[in-house]
Protein backbone atom coordinates (compact mmCIF):
# COMPACT_ATOMS: atom_id res chain seq x y z
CA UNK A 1 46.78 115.58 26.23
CA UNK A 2 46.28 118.32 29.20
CA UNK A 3 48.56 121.09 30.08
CA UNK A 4 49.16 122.91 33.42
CA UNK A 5 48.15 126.64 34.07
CA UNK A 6 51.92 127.29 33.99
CA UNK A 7 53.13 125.52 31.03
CA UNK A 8 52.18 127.14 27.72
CA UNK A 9 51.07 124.64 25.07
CA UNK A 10 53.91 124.50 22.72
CA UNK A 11 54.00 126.35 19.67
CA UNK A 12 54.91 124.50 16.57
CA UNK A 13 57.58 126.14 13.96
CA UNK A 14 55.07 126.25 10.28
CA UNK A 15 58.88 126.56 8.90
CA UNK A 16 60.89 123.97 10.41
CA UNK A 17 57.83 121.79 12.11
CA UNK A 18 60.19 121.54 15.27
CA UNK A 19 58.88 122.43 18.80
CA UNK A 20 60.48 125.75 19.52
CA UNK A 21 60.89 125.16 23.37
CA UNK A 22 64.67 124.75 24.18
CA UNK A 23 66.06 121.14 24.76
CA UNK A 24 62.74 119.99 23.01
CA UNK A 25 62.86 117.08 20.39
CA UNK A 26 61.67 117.28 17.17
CA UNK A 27 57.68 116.46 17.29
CA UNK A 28 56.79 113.08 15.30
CA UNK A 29 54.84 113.63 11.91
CA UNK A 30 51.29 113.31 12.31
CA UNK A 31 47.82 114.43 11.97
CA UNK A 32 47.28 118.39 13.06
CA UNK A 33 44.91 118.86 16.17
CA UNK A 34 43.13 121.76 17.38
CA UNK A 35 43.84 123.13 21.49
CA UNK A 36 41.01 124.51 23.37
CA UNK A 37 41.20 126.11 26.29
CA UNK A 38 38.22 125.16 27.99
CA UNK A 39 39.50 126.91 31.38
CA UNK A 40 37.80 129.71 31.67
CA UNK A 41 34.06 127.88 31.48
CA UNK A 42 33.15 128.76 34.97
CA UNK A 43 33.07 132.19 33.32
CA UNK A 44 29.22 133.34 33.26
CA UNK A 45 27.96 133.78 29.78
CA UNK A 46 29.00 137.59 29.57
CA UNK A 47 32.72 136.28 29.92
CA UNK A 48 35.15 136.47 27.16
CA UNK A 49 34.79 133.33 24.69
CA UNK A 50 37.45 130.29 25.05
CA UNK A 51 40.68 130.70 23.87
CA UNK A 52 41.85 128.45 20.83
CA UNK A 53 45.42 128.14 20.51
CA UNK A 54 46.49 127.31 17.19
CA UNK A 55 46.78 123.98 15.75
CA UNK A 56 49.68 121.42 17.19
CA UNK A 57 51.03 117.84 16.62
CA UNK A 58 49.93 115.78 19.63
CA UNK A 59 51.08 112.20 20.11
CA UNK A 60 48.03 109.54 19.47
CA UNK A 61 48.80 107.89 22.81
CA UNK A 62 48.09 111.40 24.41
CA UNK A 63 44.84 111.63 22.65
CA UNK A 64 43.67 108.41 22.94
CA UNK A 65 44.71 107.29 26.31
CA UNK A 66 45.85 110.00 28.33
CA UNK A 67 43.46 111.35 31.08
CA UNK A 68 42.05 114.61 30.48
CA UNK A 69 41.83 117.01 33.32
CA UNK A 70 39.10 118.91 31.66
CA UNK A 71 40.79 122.33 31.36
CA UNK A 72 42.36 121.86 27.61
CA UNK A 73 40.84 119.12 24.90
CA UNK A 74 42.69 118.28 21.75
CA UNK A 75 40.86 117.83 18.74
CA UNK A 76 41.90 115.94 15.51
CA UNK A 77 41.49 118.23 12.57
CA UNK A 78 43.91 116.34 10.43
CA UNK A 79 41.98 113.70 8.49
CA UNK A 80 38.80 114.50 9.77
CA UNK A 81 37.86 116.06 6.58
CA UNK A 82 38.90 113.95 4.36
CA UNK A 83 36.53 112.64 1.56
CA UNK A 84 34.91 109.13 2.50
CA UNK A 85 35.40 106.85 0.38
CA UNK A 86 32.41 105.00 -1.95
CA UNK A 87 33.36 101.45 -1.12
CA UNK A 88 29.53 100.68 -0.97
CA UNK A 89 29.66 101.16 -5.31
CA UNK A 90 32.79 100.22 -6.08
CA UNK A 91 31.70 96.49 -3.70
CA UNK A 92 28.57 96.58 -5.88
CA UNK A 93 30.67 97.09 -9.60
CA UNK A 94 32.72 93.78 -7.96
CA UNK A 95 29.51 91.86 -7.35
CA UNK A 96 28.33 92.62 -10.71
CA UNK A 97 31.56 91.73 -12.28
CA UNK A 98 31.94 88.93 -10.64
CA UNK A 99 28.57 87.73 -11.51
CA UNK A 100 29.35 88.12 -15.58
CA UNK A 101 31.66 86.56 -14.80
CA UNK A 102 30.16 83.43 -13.43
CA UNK A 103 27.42 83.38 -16.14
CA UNK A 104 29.39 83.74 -18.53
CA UNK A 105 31.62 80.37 -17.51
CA UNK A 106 28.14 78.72 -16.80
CA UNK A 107 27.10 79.45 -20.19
CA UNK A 108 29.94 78.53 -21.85
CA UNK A 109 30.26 75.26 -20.15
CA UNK A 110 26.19 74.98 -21.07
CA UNK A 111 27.62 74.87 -24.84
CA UNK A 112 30.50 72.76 -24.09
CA UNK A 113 27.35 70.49 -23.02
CA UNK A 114 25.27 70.76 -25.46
CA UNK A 115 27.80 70.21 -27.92
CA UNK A 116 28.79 67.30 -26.44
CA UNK A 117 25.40 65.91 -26.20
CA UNK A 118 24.82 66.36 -30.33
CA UNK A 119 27.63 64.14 -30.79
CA UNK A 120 26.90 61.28 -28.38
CA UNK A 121 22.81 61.67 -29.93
CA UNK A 122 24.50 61.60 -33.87
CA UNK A 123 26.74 58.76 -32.57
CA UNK A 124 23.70 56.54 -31.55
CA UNK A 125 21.90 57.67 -35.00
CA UNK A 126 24.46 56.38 -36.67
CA UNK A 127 25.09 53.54 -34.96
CA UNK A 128 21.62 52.66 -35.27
CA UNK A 129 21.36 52.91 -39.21
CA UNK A 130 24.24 50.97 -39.04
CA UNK A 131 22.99 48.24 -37.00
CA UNK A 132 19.66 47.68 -38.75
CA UNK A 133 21.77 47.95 -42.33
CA UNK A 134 23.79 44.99 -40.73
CA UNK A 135 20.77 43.19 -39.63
CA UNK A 136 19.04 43.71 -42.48
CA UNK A 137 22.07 42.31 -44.71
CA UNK A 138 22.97 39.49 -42.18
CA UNK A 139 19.09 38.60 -42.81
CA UNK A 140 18.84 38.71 -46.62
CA UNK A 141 22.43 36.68 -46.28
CA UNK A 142 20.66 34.15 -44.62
CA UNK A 143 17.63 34.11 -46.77
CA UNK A 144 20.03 33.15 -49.31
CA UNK A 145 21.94 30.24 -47.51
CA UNK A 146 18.33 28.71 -46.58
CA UNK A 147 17.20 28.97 -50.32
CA UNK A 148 20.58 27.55 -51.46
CA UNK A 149 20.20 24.19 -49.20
CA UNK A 150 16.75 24.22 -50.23
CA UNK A 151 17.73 23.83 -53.90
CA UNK A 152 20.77 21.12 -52.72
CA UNK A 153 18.38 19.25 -51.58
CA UNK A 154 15.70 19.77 -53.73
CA UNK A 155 17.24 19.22 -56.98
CA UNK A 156 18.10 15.49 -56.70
CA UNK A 157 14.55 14.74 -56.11
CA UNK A 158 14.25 16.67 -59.69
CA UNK A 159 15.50 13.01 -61.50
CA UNK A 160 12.83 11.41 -59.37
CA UNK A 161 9.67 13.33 -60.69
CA UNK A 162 11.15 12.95 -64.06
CA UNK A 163 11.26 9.24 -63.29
CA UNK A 164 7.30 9.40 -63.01
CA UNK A 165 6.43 12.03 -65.87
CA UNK A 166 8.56 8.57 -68.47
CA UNK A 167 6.90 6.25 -66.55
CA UNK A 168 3.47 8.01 -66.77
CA UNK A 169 4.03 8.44 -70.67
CA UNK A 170 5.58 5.24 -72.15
CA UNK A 171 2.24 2.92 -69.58
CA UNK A 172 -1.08 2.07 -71.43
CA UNK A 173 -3.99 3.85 -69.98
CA UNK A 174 -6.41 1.34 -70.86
CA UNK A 175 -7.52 -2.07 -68.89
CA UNK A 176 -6.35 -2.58 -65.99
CA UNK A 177 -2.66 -0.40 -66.93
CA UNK A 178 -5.08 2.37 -66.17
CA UNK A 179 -5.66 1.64 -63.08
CA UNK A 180 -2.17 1.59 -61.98
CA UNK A 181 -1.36 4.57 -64.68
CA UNK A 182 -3.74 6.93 -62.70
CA UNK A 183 -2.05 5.22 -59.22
CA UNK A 184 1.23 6.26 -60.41
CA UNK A 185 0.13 10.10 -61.12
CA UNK A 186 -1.53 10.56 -57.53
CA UNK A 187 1.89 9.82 -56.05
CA UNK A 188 3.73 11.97 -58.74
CA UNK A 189 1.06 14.66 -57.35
CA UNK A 190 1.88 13.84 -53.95
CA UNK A 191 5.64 13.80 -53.98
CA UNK A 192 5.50 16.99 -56.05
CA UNK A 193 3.58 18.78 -53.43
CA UNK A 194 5.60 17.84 -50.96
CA UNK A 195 8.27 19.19 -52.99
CA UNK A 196 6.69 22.73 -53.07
CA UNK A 197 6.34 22.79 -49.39
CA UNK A 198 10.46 23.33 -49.65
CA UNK A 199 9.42 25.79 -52.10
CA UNK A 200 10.12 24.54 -54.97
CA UNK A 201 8.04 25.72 -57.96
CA UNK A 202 7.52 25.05 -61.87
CA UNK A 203 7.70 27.69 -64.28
CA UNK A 204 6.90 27.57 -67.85
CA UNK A 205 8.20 30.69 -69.79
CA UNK A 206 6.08 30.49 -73.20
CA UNK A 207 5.44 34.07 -74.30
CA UNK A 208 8.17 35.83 -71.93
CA UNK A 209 11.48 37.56 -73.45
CA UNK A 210 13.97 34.79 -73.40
CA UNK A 211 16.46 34.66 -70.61
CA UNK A 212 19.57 32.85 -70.87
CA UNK A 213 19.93 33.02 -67.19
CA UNK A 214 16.89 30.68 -67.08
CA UNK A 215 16.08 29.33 -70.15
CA UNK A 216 17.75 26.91 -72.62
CA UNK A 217 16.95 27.54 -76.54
CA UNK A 218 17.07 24.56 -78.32
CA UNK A 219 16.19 25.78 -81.21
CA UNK A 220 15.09 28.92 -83.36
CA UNK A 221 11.58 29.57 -84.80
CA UNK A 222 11.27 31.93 -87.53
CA UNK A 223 8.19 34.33 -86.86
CA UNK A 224 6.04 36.42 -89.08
CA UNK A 225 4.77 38.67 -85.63
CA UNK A 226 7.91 41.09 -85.18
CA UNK A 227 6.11 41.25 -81.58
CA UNK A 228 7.60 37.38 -81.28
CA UNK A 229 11.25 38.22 -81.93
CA UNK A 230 13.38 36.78 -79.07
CA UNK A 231 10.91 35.54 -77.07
CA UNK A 232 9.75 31.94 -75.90
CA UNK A 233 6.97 30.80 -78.62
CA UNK A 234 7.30 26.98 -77.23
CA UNK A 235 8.40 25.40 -73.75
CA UNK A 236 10.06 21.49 -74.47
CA UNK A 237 10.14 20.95 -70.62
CA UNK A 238 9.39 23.63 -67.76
CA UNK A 239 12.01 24.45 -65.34
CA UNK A 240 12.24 24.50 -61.65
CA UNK A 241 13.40 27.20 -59.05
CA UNK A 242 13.26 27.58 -55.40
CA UNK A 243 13.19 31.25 -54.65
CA UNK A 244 15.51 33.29 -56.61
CA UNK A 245 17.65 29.93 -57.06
CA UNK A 246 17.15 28.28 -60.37
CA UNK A 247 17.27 25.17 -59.89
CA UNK A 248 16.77 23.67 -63.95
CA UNK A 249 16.17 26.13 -66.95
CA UNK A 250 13.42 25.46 -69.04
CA UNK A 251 14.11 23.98 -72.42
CA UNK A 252 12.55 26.68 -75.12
CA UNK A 253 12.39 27.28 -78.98
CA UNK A 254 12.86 30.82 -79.46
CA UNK A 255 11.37 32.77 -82.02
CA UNK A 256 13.38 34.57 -84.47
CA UNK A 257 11.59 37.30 -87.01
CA UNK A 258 12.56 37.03 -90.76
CA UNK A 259 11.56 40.53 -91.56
CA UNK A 260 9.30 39.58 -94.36
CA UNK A 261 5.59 40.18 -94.56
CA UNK A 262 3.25 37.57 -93.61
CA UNK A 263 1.66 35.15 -96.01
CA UNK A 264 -1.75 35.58 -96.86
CA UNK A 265 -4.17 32.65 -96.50
């Protein structure tokens, strides 16, 4: 904003903050500025110093866009010393922030993770102890069907050995008898091998603790040996089993101690 030699800058009221000129309106609110009169600069250096007139309200579209004819500048004095503001730390206090923050989500999602991960990895433990205790029943379960058809068919084959063992006893074995005697126990051999190949097998208990889950007692034996009480001092006819399946019990005397001392010879 420039003035004219003639027209004195106008003086702003400190009490009212009206321009004092008559017929003047009120000036607008705004930042103070500082008038200099630069007019007297073509006065040599011994000249008296530039006047400064004291500070006024001057419209921005003055100041910014208005020309200037050189004689009187306006200066902003206002806001001009007004602290800056640290934006540059209180920017790098966000960042910072901001970063704990996304760590901290990243690790807690990281945990989420892991803890997911335990459960699917004890899920498949589990599942796998339970699928080789279900294989390992569904196998023992059909250990036992196989050994039960076994012994179903096995066992009627049992009258047919017995068949031999009469026919072997009640033949003569001398002369020609003998000759077909010793035929008739090389097929009993036979057959009975062929029998084990099912896996069938003869056991004869004599000496072992008697069992009725196996055994048959036909009859008690009194002992003098307290070490023979209840066990098998005689087999009558062995028994048969295929595995764990029994397929005949052994006919057994058991011995039975009478508690009184031996007899001396």
């Amino acid at each position: 904003m420039s003035f004219g030699p003639e027209d004195p800058a106008p003086v702003r009221d400190p009490a009212e903050g009206e321009d004092t000129r008559d017929g003047a309106a009120p000036a607008p609110a705004g930042p103070a500025f500082r008038v200099v009169d630069r007019r007297s600069s073509f006065v040599d250096a011994g000249g008296p110093a530039p006047s400064e007139a004291p500070a006024v309200p001057v419209e921005h579209g003055a100041a910014d866009g208005a020309p200037n004819d050189g004689e009187i500048d306006v200066e902003e004095v206002g806001d001009a010393a007004a602290p800056e503001v640290h934006e540059g730390a209180d920017a790098s206090a966000s960042v910072l922030d901001l970063r704990g923050e996304i760590i901290a989500t990243l690790q807690a999602d990281l945990r989420a993770r892991d803890a997911k991960l335990r459960q699917v990895v004890e899920a498949y433990q589990a599942a796998q102890v339970e699928f080789k205790a279900s294989r390992e029943r569904l196998q023992r379960e059909q250990e036992r069907t196989i050994t039960r058809e076994k012994a179903r068919i096995v066992q009627p084959l049992l009258s047919v050995l017995d068949d031999f063992d009469r026919a072997i006893e009640a033949s003569p074995t001398d002369g020609a008898a003998g000759a077909v005697v010793e035929g008739i126990r090389l097929v009993r051999a036979s057959f009975e091998k062929a029998l084990a190949a099912l896996g069938l097998e003869r056991f004869d208990p004599t000496g072992a603790p008697f069992d009725p889950a196996v055994h048959d007692a036909l009859t008690l034996m009194p002992v003098a040996d307290p070490g023979l009480d209840a066990k098998v001092v005689a087999t009558v006819t062995t028994g048969w089993r295929v595995g764990a399946e029994v397929l005949r019990h052994a006919s057994v005397v058991v011995g039975k101690h009478s508690g009184e001392p031996a007899a001396e010879g």
